[in-house]
Every structure is written in structure tokens, then in C-alpha cells.
Protein backbone atom coordinates (compact mmCIF):
# COMPACT_ATOMS: atom_id res chain seq x y z
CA UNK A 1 -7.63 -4.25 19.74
CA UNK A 2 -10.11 -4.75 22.70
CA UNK A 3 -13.42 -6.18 20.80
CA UNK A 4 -15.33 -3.71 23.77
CA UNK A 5 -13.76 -1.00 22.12
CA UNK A 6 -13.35 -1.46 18.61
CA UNK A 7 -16.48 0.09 16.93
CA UNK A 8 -14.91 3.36 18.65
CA UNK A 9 -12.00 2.97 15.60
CA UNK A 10 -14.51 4.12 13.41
CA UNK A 11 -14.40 7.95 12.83
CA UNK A 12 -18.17 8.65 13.15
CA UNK A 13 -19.44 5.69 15.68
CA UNK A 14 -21.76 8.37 17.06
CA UNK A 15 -23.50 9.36 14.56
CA UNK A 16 -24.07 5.48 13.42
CA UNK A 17 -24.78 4.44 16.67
CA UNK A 18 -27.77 7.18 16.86
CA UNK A 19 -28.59 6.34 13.59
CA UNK A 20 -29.17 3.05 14.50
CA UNK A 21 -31.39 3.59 17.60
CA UNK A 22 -33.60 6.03 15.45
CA UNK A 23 -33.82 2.96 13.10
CA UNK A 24 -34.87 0.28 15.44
CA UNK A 25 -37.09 2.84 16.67
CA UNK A 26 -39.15 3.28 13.23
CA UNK A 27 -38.94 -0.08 12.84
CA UNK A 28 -41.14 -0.91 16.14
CA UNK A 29 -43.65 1.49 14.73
CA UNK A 30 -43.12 1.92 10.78
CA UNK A 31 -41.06 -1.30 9.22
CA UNK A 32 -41.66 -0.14 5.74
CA UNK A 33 -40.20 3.11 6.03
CA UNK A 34 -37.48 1.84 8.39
CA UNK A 35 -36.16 -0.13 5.59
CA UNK A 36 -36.06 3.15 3.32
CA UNK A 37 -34.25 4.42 5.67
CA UNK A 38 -31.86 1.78 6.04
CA UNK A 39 -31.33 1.41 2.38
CA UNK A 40 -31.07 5.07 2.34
CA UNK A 41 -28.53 5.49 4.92
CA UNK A 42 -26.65 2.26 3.07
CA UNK A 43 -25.63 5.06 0.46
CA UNK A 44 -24.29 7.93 2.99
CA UNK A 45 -20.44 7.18 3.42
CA UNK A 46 -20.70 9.50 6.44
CA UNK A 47 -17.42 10.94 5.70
CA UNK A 48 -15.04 12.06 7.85
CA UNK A 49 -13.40 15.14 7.59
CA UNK A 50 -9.63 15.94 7.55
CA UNK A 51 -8.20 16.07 11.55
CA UNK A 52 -5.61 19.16 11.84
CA UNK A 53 -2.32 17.32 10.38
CA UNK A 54 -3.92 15.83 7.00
CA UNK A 55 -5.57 19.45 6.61
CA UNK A 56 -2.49 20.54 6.93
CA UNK A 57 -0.92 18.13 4.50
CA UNK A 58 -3.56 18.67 1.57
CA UNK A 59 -2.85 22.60 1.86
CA UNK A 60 0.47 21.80 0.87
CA UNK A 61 -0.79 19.75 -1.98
CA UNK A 62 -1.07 20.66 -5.77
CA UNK A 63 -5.02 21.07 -5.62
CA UNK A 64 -6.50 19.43 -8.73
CA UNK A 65 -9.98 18.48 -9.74
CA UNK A 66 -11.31 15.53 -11.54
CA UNK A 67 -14.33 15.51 -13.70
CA UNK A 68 -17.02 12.93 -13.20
CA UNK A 69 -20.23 12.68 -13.75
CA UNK A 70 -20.53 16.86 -14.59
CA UNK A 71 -18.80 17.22 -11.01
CA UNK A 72 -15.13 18.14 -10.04
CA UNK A 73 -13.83 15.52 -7.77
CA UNK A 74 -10.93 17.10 -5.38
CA UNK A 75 -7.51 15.27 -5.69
CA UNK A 76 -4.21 16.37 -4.53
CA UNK A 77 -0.63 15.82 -5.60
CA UNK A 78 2.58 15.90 -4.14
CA UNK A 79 6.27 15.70 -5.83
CA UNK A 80 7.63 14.86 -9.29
CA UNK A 81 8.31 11.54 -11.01
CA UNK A 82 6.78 8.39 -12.41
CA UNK A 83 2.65 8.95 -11.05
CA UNK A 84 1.46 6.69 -7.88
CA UNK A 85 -2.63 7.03 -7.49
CA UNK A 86 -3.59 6.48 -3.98
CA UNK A 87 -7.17 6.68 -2.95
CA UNK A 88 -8.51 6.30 0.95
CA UNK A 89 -11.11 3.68 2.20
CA UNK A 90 -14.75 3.86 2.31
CA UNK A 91 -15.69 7.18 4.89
CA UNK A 92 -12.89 8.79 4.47
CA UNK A 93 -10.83 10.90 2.79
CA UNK A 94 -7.19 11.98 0.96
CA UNK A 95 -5.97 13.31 3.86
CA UNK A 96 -5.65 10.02 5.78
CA UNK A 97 -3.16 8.62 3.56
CA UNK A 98 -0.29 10.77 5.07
CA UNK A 99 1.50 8.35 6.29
CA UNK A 100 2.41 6.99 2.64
CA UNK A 101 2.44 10.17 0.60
CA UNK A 102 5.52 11.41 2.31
CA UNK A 103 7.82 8.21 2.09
CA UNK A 104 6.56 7.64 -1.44
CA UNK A 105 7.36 11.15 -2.53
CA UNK A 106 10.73 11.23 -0.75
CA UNK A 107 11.26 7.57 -2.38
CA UNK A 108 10.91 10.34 -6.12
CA UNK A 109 7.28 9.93 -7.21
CA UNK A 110 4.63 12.43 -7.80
CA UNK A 111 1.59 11.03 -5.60
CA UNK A 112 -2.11 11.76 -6.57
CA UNK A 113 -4.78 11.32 -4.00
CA UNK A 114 -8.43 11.12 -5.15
CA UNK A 115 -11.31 11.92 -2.90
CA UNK A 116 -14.02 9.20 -4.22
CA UNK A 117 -17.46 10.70 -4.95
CA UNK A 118 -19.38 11.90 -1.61
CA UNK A 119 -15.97 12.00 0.38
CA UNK A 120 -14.11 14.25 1.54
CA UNK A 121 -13.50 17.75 -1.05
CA UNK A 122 -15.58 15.71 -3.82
CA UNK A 123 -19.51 16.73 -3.79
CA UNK A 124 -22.07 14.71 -2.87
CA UNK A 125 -23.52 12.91 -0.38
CA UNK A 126 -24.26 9.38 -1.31
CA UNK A 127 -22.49 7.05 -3.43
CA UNK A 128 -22.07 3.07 -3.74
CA UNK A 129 -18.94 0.50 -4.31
CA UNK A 130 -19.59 0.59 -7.93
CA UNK A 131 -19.42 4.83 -7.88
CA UNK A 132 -16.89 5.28 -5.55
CA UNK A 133 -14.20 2.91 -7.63
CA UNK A 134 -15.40 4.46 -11.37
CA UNK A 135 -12.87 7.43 -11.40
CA UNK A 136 -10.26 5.10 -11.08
CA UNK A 137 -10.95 3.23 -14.54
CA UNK A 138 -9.48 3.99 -17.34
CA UNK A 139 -12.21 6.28 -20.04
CA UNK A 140 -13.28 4.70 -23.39
């Protein structure tokens, strides 16, 4: 990948980018409440949403919900067999892992995709690392 370029791989580089100039800008006039901001905005996933073919994709899902924290999480799943949980990366969602639902459902499991907390079909709009991976543990 050209280094010039790369920070355009990131779904919402806009939207950080002007985030960031309003940032420096408070900061030049405000540095207190620039670093509110900043730890504010540390919180916000700024998640994408699904592009045409993974909308398409989690229509054709099973459409489950997951209860955490007194909220219903969307997840999805796909074919029959032993269970494979999948989740997506950090600003993203369950759409983007079409590429391995398919082979992994036509290899005969039953795939469940989780959208973490303030992603994607799950509510909310800030989370953290320690959130976002807390579905996934197994409940005393």
C-alpha cells in the first residue's frame, strides 16, 4: 500500500480528518476542553455502515439479538452445524466479514456474527476495548 494513501483505507478518514482540524483548532484557543474532546471522541468507534453487498448479506441472515447491558446487540447467523462466532474489527461492523461467512458455512458450520456495542445494528454510540470484547465472555 502507498504510505500517501493509506489513511484513505480507513472507512471514515473524513470525518477523522475534520475531526482532527476542529481539535487542533480548540486546542490553539481552549486546551482544556480540547482534551475533553479528544478523550471524548477516543470513545466514538465512528462506525461504518454496511456498503450494498454486506447489506445484502445480513438480510439473508437469521437476525438475532444479544442482551447486554439492558440492550439488544444485533448478531446474525448463517447455516447449520457445530457454532463459529466471528466478530468484525474496531469501526466496523458484521457485514464486513463476508468474505469468511460464506466459505465457512459452505465448509458445514452455522456462523454467528456479533455487532460489538456502538457498531453497526447494536445501540450506542461510544464504547471502549474492554466493552466492545465483554459479549464475547462467557456469563457467571
Amino acid at each position: 500500500m502507498n504510505p500517501n494513501t493509506a489513511h484513505r483505507a480507513y472507512p471514515n478518514s473524513a470525518k477523522l480528518k475534520t475531526a482532527g482540524g476542529i481539535v487542533r483548532a480548540l486546542d490553539s484557543i481552549h486546551p482544556k476542553l480540547a482534551t475533553v474532546v479528544v478523550n471524548r471522541l477516543f470513545f466514538m468507534p465512528f462506525s461504518k455502515q454496511p456498503s450494498a453487498a454486506e447489506r445484502r448479506m445480513l438480510d439473508e441472515a437469521e437476525h438475532l439479538s444479544m442482551l447486554f447491558r439492558e440492550k439488544n446487540l444485533g448478531a446474525y447467523a448463517w447455516g447449520s452445524g457445530p457454532t463459529v462466532l466471528v466478530i468484525h474489527g474496531w469501526a466496523s461492523n458484521a457485514g464486513s466479514l463476508q468474505h469468511v461467512v460464506g466459505p465457512l458455512v459452505q465448509a458445514g458450520f452455522r456462523v454467528v456474527a456479533l455487532d460489538a456495542p456502538a457498531h453497526g445494528g447494536s445501540p450506542g454510540r461510544m464504547t471502549d476495548a474492554v466493552e466492545y470484547g465483554q459479549p464475547l465472555m462467557p456469563q457467571s
